[in-house]
N, C-alpha and C. Protein backbone atom coordinates (compact mmCIF):
# COMPACT_ATOMS: atom_id res chain seq x y z
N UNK A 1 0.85 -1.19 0.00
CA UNK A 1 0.00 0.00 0.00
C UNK A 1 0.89 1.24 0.00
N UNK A 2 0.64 1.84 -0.89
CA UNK A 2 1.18 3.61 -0.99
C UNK A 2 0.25 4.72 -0.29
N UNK A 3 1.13 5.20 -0.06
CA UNK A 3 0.00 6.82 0.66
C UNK A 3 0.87 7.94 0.45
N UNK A 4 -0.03 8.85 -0.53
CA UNK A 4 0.29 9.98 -1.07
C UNK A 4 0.32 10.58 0.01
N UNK A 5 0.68 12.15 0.69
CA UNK A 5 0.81 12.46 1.16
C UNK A 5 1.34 14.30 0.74
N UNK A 6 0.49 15.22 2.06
CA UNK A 6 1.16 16.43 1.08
C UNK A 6 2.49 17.01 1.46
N UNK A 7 3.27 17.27 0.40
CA UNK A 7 4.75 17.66 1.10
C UNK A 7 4.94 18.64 1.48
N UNK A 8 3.85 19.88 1.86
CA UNK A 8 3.99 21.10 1.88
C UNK A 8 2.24 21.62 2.47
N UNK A 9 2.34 22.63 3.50
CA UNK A 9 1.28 22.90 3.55
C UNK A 9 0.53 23.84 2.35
N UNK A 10 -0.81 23.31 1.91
CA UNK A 10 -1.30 24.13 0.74
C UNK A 10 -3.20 23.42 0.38
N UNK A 11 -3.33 24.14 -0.72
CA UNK A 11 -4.93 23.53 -1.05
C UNK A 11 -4.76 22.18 -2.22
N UNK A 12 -5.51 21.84 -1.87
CA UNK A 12 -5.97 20.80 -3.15
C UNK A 12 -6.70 21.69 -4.25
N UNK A 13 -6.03 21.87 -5.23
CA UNK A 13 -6.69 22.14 -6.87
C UNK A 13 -7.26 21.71 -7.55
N UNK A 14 -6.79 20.06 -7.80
CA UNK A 14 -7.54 19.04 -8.71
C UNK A 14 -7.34 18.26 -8.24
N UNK A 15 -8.13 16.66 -8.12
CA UNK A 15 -8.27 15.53 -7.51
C UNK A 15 -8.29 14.92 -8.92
N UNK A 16 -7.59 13.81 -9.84
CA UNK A 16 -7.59 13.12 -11.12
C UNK A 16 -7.69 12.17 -11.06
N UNK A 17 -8.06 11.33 -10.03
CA UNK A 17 -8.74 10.28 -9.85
C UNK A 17 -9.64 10.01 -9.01
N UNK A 18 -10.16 8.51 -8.59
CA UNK A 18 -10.82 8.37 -7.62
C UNK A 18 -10.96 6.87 -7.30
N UNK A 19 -11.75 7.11 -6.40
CA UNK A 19 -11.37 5.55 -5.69
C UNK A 19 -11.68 4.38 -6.85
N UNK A 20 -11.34 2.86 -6.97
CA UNK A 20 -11.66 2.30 -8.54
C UNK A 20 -10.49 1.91 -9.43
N UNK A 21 -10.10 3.71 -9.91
CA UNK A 21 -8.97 3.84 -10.99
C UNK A 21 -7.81 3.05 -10.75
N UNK A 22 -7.56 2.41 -12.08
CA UNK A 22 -5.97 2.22 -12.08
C UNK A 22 -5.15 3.13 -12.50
N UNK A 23 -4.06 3.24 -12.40
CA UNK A 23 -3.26 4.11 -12.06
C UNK A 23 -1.89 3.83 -12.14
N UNK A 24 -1.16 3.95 -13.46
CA UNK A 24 0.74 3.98 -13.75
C UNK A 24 1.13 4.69 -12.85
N UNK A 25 3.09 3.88 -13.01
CA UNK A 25 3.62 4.69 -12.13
C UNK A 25 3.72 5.78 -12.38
N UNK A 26 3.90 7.17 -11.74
CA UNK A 26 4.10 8.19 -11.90
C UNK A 26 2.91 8.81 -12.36
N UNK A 27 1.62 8.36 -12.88
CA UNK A 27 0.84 9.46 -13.26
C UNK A 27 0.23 10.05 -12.23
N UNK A 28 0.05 11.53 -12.91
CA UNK A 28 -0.59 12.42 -11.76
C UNK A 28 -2.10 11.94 -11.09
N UNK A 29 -1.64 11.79 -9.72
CA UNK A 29 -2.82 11.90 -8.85
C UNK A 29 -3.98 12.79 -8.79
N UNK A 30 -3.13 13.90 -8.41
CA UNK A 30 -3.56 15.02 -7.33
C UNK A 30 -2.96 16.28 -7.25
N UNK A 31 -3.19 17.34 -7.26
CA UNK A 31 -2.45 18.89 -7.81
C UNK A 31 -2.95 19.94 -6.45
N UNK A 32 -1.45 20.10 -5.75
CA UNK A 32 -2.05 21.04 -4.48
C UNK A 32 -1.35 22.37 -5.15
N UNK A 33 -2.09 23.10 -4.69
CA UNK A 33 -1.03 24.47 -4.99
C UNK A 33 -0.62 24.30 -3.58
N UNK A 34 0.70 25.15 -3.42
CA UNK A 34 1.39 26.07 -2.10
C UNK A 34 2.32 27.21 -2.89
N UNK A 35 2.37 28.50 -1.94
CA UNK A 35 3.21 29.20 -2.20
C UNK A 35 2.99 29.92 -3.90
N UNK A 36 2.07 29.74 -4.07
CA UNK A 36 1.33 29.69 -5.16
C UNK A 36 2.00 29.11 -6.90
N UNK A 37 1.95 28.24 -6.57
CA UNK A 37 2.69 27.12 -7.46
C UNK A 37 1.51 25.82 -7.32
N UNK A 38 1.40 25.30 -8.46
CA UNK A 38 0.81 23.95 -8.42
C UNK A 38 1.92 22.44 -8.59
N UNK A 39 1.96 22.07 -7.44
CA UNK A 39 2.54 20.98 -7.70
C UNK A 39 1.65 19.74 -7.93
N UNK A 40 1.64 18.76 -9.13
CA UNK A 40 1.17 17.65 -9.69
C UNK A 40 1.50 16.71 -8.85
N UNK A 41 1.37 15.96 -7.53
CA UNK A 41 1.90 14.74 -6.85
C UNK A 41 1.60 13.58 -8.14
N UNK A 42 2.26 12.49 -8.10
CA UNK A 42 2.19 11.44 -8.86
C UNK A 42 2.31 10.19 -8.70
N UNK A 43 1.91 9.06 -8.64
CA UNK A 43 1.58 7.89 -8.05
C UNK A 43 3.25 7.53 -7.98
N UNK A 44 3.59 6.73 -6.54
CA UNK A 44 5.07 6.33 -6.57
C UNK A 44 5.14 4.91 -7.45
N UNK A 45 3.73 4.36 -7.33
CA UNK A 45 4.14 3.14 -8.15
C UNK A 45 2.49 2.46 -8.69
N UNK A 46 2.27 1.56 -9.67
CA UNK A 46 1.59 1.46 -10.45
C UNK A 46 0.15 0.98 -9.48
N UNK A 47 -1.10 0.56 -9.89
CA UNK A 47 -1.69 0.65 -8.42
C UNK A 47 -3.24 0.51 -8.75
N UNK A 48 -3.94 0.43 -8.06
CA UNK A 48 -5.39 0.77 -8.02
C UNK A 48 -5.32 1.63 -7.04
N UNK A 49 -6.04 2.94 -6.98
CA UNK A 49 -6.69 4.20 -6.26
C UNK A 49 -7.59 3.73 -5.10
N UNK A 50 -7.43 3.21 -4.15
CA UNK A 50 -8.21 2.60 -2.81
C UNK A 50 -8.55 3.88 -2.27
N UNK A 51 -8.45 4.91 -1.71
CA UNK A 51 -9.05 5.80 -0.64
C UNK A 51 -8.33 7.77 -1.47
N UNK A 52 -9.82 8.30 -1.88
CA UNK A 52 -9.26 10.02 -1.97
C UNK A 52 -9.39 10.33 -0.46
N UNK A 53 -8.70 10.90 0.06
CA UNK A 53 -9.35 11.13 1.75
C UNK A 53 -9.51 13.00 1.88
N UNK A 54 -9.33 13.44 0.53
CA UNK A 54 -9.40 15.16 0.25
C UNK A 54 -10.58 15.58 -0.72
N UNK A 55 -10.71 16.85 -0.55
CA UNK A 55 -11.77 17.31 -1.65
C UNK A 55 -11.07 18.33 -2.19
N UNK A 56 -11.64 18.33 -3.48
CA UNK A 56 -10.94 19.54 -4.02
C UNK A 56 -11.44 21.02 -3.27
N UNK A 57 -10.43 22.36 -3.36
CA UNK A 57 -10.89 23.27 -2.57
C UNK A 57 -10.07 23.12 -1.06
N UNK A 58 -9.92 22.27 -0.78
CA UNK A 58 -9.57 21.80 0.75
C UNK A 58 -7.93 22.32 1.22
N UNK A 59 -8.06 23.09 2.24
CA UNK A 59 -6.76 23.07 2.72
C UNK A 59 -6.22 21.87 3.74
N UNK A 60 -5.21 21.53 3.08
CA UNK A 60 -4.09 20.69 4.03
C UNK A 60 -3.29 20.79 4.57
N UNK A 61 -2.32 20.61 5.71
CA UNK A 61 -1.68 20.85 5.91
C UNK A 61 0.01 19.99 5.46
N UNK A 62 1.03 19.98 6.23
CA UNK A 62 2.38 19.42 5.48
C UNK A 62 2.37 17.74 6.31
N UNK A 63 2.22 16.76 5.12
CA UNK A 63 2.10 15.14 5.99
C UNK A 63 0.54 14.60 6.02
N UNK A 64 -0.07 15.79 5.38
CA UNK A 64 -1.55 15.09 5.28
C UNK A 64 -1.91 14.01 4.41
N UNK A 65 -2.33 13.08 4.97
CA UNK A 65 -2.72 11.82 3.79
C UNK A 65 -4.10 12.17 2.65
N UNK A 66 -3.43 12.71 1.37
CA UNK A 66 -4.29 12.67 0.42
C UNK A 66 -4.77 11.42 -0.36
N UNK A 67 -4.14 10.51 -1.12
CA UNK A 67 -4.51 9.33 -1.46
C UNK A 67 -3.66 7.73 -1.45
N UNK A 68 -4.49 6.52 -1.51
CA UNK A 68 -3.62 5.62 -0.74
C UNK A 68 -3.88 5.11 -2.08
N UNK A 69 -2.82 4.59 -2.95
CA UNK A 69 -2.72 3.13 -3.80
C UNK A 69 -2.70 1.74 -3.45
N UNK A 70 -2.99 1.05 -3.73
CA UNK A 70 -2.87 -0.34 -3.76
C UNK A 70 -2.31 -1.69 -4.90
């Protein structure tokens, strides 16, 4: 099991999957801005999408669990 996680405190922008999806390595998950920059997080490894635990809009903080692969 993988768990995305945010590296930085900031909002969620876009959510690009959802629970279901399969999912390559590296494709984009999930897009937080911080600091006003969008960073694209990206799956560490290939997977089915088990749990979004964010909404888009949502502030997070730094270490928050956004999504878990399987």
């Amino acid at each position: 099991v993988q768990r995305i996680t945010a590296p930085m405190p900031g909002r969620v922008v876009r959510i690009l999957v959802k629970p279901g999806d399969e999912v390559a390595h590296r494709q984009g998950v999930i897009v937080v801005e911080a600091m006003k920059m969008e960073n694209e997080l990206g799956a560490p490894k290939a997977g089915r999408v088990k749990e979004v635990s964010v909404t888009e809009g949502q502030s997070v903080e730094a270490g928050r669990l956004l999504v878990v692969i399987e």
